[in-house]
N, C-alpha and C. Protein backbone atom coordinates (compact mmCIF):
# COMPACT_ATOMS: atom_id res chain seq x y z
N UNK A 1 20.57 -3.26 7.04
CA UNK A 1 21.07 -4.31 6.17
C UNK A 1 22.32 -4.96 6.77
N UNK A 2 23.10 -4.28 7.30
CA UNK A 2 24.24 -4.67 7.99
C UNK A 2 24.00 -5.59 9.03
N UNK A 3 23.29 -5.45 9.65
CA UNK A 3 22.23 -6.26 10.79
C UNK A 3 22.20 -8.06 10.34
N UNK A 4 21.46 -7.63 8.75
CA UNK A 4 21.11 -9.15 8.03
C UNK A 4 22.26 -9.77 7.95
N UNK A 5 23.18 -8.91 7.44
CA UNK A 5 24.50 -9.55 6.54
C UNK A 5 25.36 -10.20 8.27
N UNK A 6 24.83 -9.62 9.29
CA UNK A 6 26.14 -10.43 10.62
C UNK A 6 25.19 -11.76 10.73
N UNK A 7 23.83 -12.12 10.74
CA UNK A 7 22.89 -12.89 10.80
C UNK A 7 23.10 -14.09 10.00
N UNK A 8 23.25 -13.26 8.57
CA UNK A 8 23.62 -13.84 7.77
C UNK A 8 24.85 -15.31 8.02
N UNK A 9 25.76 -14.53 7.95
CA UNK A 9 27.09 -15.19 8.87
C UNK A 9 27.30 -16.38 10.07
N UNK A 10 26.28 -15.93 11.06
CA UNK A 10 25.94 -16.86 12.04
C UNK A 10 25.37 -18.04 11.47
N UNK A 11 24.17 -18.06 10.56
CA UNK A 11 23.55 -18.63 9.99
C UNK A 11 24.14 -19.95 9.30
N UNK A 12 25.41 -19.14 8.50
CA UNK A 12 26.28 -20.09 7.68
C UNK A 12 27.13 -21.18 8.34
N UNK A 13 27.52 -20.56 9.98
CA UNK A 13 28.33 -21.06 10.65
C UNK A 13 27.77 -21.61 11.49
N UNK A 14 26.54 -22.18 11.99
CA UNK A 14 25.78 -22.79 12.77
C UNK A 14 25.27 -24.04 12.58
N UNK A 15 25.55 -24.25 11.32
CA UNK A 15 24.80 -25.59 10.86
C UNK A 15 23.91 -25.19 10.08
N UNK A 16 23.71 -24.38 9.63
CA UNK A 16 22.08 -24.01 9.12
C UNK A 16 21.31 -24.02 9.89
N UNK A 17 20.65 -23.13 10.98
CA UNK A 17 19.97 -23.11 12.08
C UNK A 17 18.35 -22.70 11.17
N UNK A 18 17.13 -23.43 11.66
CA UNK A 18 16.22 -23.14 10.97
C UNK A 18 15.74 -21.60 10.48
N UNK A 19 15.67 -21.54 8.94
CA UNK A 19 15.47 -20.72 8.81
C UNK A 19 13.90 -19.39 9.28
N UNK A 20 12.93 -20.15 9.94
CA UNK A 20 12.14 -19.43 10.30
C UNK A 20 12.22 -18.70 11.76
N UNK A 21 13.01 -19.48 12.14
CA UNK A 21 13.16 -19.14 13.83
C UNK A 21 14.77 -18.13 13.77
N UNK A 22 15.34 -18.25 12.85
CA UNK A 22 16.13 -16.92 12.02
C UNK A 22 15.74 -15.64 11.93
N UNK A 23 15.11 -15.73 10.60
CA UNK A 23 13.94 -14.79 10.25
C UNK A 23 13.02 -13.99 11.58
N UNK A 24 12.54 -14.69 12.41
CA UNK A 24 11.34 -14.21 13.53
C UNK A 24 12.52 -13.35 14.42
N UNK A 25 13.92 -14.22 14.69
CA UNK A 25 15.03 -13.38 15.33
C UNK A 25 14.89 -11.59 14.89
N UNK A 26 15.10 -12.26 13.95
CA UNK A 26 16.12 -10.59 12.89
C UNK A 26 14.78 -9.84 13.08
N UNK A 27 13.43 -10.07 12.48
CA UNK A 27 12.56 -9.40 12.87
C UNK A 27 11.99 -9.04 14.12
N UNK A 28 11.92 -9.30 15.31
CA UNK A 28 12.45 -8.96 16.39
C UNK A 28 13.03 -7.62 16.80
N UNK A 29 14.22 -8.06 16.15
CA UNK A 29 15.48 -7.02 16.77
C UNK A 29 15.13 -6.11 15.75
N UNK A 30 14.73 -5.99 14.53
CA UNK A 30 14.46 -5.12 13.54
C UNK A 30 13.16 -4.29 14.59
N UNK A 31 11.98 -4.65 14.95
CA UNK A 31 11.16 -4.16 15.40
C UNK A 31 12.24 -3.07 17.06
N UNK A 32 12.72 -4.09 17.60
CA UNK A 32 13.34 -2.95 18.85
C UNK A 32 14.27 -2.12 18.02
N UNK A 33 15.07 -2.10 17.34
CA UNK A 33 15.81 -1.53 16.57
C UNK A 33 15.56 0.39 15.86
N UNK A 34 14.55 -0.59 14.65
CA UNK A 34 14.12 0.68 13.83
C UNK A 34 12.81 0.15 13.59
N UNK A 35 12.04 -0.18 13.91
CA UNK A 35 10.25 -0.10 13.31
C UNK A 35 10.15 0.52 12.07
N UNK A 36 10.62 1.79 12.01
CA UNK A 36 10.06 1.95 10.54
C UNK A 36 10.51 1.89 9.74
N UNK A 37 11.87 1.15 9.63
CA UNK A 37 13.09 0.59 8.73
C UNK A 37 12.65 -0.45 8.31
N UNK A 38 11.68 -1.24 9.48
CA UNK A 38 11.36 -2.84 9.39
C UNK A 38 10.20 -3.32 8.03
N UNK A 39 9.52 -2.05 8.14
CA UNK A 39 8.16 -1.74 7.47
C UNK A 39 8.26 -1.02 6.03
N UNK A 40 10.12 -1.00 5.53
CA UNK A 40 10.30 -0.91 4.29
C UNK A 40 10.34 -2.13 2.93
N UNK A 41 9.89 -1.54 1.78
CA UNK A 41 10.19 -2.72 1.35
C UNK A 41 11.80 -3.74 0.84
N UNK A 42 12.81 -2.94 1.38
CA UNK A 42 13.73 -3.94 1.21
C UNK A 42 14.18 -5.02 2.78
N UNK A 43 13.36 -4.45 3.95
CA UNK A 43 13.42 -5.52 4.95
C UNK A 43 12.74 -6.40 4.69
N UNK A 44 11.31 -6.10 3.89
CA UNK A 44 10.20 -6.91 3.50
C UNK A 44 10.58 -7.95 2.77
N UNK A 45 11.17 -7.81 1.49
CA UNK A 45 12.10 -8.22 0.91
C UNK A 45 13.23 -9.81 2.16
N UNK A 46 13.86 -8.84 2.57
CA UNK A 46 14.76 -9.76 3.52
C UNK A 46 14.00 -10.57 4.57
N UNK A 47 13.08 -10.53 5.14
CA UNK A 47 12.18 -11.08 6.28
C UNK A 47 11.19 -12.01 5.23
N UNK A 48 10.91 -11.70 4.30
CA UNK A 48 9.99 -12.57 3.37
C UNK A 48 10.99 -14.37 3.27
N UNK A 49 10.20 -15.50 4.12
CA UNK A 49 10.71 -16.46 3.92
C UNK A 49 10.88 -17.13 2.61
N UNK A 50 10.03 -17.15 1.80
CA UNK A 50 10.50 -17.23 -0.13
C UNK A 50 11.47 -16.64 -0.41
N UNK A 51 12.76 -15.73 0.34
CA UNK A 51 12.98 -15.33 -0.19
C UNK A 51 14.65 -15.78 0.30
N UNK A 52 14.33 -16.44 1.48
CA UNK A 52 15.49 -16.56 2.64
C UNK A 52 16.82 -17.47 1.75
N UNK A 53 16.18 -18.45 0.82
CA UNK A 53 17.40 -18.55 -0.01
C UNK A 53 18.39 -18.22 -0.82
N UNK A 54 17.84 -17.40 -1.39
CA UNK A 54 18.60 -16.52 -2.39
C UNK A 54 19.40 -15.21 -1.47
N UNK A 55 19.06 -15.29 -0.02
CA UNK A 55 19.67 -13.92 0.13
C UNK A 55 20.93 -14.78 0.87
């Protein structure tokens, strides 16, 4: 989660960089990272693009 929340940050400070090519990032690095962290449902949650606004 800590991961999202620096992402997060960049995100804000970039211009708003598209959010899908965001998302595909973080999932990515989530996959080299922790795989089976990625495949919980609160990454699911966070990687779910419906959802990319509210977080």
């Amino acid at each position: 989660m800590s991961l999202h929340w620096q992402r997060m940050v960049v995100y804000d400070q970039s211009g708003n960089l598209d959010s899908e090519e965001l998302l595909a990032e973080l999932a990515d690095w989530l996959t080299g990272i922790d795989p089976a962290a990625g495949k919980t449902e609160p990454w699911q949650h966070v990687l779910d693009p419906d959802n990319f606004d509210t977080l």
